[in-house]
Every structure is written in structure tokens, then in C-alpha cells.
N, C-alpha and C. Protein backbone atom coordinates (compact mmCIF):
# COMPACT_ATOMS: atom_id res chain seq x y z
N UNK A 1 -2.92 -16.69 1.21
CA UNK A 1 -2.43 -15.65 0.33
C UNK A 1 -2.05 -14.43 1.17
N UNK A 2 -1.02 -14.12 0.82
CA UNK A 2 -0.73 -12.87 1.47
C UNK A 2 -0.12 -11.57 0.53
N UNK A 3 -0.07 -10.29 1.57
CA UNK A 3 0.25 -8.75 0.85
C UNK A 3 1.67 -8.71 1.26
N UNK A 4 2.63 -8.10 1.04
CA UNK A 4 3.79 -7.45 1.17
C UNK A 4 4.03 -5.90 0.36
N UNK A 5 3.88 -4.64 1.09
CA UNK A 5 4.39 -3.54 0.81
C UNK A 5 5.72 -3.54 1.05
N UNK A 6 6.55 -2.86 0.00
CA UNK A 6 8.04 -3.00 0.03
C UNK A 6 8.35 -1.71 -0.16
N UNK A 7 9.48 -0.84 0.32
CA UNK A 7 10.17 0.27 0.06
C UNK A 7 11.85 -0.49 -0.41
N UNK A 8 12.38 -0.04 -1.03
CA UNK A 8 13.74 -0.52 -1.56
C UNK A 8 14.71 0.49 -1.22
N UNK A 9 15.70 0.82 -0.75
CA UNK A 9 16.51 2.23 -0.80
C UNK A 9 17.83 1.79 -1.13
N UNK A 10 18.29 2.84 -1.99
CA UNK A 10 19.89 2.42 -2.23
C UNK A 10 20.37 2.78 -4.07
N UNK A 11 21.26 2.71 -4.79
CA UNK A 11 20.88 3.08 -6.19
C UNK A 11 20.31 1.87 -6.75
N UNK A 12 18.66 1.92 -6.87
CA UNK A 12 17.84 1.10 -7.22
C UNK A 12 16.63 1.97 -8.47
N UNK A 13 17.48 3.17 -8.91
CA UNK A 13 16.72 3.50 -10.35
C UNK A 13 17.92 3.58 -11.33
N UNK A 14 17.56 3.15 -12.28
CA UNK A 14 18.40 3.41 -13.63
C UNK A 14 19.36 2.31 -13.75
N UNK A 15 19.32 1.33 -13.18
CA UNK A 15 19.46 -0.30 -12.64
C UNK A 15 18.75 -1.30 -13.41
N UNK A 16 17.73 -1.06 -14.01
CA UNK A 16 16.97 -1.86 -14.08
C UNK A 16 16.10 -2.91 -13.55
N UNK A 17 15.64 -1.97 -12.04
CA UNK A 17 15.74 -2.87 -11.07
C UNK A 17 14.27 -3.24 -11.30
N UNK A 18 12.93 -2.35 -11.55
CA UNK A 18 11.99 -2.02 -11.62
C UNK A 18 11.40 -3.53 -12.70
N UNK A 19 12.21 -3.54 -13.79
CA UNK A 19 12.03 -4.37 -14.87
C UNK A 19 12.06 -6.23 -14.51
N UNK A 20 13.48 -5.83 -13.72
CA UNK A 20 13.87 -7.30 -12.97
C UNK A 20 13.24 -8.00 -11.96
N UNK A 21 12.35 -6.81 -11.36
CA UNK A 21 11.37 -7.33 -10.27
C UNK A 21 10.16 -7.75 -10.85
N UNK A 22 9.85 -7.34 -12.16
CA UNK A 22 8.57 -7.95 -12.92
C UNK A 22 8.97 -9.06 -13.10
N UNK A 23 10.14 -9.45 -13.88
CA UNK A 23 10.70 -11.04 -14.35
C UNK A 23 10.83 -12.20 -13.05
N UNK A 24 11.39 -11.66 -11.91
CA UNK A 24 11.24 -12.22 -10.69
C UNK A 24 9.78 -12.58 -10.11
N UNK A 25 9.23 -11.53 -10.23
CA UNK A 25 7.74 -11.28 -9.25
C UNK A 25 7.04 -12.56 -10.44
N UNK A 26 7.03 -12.48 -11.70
CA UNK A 26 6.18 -13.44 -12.63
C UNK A 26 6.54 -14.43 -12.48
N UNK A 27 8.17 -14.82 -12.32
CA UNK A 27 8.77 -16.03 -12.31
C UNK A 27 8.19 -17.06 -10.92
N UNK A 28 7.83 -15.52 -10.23
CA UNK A 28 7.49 -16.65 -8.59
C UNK A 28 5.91 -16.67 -8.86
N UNK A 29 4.59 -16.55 -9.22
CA UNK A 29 3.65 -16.51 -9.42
C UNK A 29 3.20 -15.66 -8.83
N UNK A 30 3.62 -14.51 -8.92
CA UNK A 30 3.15 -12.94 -7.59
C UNK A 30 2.60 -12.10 -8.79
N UNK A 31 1.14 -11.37 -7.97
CA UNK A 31 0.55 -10.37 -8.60
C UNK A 31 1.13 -9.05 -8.17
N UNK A 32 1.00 -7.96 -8.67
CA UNK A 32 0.96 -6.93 -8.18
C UNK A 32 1.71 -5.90 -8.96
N UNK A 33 2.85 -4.95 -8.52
CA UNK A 33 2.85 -3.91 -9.34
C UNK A 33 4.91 -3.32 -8.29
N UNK A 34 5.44 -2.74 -9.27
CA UNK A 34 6.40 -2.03 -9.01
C UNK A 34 6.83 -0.46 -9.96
N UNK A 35 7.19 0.41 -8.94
CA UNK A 35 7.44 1.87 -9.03
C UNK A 35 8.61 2.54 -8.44
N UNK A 36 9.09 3.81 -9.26
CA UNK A 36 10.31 4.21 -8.88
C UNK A 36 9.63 5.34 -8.28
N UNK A 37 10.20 6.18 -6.94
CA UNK A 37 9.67 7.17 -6.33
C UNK A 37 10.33 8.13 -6.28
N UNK A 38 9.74 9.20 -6.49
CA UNK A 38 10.37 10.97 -6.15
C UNK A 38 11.73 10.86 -5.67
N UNK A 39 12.05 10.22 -4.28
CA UNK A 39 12.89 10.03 -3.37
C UNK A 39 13.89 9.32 -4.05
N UNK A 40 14.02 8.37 -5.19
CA UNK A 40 15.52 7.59 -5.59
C UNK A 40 14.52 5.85 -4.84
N UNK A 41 13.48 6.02 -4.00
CA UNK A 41 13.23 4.21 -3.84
C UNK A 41 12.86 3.78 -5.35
N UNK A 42 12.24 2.42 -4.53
CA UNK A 42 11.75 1.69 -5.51
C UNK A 42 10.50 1.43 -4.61
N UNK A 43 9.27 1.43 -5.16
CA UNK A 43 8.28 0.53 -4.21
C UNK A 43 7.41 -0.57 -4.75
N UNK A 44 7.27 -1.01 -4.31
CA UNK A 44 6.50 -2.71 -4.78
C UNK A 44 5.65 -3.06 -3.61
N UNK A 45 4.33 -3.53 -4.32
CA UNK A 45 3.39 -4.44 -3.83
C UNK A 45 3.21 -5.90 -4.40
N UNK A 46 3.39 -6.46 -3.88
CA UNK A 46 3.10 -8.43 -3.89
C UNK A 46 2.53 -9.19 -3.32
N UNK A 47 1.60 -9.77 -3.77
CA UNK A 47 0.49 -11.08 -3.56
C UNK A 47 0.64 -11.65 -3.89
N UNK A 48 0.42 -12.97 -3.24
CA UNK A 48 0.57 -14.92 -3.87
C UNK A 48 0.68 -15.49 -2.21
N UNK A 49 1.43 -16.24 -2.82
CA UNK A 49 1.65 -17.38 -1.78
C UNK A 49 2.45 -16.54 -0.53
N UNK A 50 2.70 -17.11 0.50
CA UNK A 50 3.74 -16.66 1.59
C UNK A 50 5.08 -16.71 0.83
N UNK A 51 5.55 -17.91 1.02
CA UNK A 51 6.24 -18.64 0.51
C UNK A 51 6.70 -17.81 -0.63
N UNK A 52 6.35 -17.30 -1.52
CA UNK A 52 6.48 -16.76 -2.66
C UNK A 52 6.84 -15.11 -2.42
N UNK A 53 6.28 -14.38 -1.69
CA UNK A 53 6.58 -12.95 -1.26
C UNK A 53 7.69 -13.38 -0.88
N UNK A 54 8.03 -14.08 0.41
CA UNK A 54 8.83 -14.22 1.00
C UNK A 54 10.28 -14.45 0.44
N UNK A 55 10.16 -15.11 -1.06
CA UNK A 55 11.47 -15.07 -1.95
C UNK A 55 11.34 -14.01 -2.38
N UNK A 56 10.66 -13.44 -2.95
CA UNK A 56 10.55 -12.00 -3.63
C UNK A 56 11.43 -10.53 -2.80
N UNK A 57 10.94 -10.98 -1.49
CA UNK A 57 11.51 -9.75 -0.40
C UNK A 57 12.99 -10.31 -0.31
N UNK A 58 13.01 -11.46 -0.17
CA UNK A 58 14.87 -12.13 -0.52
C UNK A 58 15.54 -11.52 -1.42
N UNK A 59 14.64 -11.74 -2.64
CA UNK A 59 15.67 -10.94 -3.80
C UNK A 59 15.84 -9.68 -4.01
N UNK A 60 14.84 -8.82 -3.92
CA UNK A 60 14.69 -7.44 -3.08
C UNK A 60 16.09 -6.58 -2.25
N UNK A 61 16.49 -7.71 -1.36
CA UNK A 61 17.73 -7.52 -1.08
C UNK A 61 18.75 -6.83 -1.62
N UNK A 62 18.76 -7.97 -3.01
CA UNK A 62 19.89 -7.48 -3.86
C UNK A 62 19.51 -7.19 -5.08
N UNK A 63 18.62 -7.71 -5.97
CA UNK A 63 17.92 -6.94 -7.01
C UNK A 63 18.93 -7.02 -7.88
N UNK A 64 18.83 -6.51 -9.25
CA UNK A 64 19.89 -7.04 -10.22
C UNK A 64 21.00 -6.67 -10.20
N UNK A 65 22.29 -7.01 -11.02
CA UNK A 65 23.26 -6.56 -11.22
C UNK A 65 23.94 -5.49 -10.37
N UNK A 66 23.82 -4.63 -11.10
CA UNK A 66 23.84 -3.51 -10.92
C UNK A 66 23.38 -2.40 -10.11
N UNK A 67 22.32 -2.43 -9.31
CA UNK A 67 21.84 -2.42 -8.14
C UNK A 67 22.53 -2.58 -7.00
N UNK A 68 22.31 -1.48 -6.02
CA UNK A 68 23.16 -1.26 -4.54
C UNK A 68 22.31 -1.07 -3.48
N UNK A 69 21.58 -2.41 -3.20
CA UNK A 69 20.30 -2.03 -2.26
C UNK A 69 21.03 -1.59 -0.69
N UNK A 70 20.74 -0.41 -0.05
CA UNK A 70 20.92 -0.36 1.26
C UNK A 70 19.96 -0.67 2.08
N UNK A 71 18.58 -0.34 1.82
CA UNK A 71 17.99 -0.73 2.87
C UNK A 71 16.42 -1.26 1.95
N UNK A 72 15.50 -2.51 3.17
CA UNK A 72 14.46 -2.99 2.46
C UNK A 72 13.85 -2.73 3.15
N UNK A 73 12.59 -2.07 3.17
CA UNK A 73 11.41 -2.05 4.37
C UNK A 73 10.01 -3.34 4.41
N UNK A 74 9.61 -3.56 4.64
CA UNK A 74 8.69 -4.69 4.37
C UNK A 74 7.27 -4.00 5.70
N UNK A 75 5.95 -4.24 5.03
CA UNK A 75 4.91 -3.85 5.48
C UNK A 75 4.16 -5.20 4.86
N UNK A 76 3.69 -5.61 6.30
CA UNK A 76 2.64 -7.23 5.64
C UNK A 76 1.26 -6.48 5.80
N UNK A 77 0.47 -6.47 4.29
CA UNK A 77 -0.87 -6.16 5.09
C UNK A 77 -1.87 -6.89 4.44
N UNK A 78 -3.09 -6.80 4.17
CA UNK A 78 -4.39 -7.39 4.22
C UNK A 78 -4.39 -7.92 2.94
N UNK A 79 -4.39 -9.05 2.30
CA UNK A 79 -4.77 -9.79 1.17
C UNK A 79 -5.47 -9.00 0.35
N UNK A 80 -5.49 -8.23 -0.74
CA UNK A 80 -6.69 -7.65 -1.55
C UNK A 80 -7.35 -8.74 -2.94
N UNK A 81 -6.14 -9.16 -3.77
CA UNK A 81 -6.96 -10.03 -4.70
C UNK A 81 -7.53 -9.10 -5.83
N UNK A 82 -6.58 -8.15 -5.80
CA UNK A 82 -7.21 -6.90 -7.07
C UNK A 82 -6.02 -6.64 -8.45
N UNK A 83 -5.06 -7.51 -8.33
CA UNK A 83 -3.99 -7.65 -9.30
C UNK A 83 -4.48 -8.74 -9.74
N UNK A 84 -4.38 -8.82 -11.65
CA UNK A 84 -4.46 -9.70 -12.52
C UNK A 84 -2.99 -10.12 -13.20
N UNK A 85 -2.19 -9.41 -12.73
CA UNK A 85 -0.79 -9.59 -13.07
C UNK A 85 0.43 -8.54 -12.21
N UNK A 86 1.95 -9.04 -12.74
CA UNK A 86 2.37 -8.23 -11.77
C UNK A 86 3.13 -7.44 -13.08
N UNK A 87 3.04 -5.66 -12.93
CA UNK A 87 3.27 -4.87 -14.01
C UNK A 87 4.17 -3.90 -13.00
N UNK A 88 5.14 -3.13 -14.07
CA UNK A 88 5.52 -1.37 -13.46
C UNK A 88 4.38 -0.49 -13.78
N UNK A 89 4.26 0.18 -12.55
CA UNK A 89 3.58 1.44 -12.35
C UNK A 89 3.77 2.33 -12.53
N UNK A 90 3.21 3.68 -13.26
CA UNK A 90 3.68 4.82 -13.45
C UNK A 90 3.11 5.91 -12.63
């Protein structure tokens, strides 16, 4: 099991990007949580499988529709196991 911290940059609020990463993140069996920040990012945390982040940070990329991702940051860190689901954060 692994962590992935994500930063998103690019017009990735008012996109629906936040929403689409829940439907994605559930669709792949990933716990965790996504948020829009002060700055115009997006940030997301994800747990599950490798395999499974690892599509998640794929789609991340491009994110829905409407969405103009420029840049993705990715931070691998320590397994926690403290998400019961994957929700937006406020």
C-alpha cells in the first residue's frame, strides 16, 4: 500500500476537477481526500494499491474536461491507513 501527495497547477478550480477526482479516486479503490487551495491548485492525498495511485497521478494529468492541468507535483510518502473513503476536503 502506498501514499501519494499531489499538488495539481493549471485552471483546475471551477472545472469540476475536485468532484471528478472523487469519481476516479473511488472508481480505482483509493482512500483519501481532495482540496482546492488559496493559490488556484488542487491538492490530493491517495492510498491503495501502487498500481492504483499510479493511475490516479495519470489522470491527474489531465483531469476532466474542462480542466488545463500545467503542472503535477507528486510526493510518495509513508502509508498511514487513516482514510475510510476518498471525499473533498474543506
Amino acid at each position: 500500500m502506498e501514499r501519494a501527495h499531489i499538488w495539481v497547477s493549471g485552471r483546475v478550480q471551477g472545472v469540476w476537477y475536485r468532484a471528478s477526482t472523487v469519481e476516479e479516486a473511488r472508481r480505482l479503490g483509493l482512500r483519501g481526500w481532495v482540496r482546492n487551495l488559496p493559490d488556484g491548485r488542487v491538492e490530493v492525498v491517495a492510498e491503495g494499491p501502487r498500481e492504483a495511485v499510479e493511475r490516479l497521478i495519470s489522470w491527474c494529468h489531465q483531469g476532466p474536461p474542462l480542466a488545463v492541468v500545467e503542472e503535477v507535483k507528486v510526493v510518495w510518502e509513508p502509508y498511514s491507513g487513516e482514510f475510510s473513503d476518498f471525499s473533498i476536503a474543506y
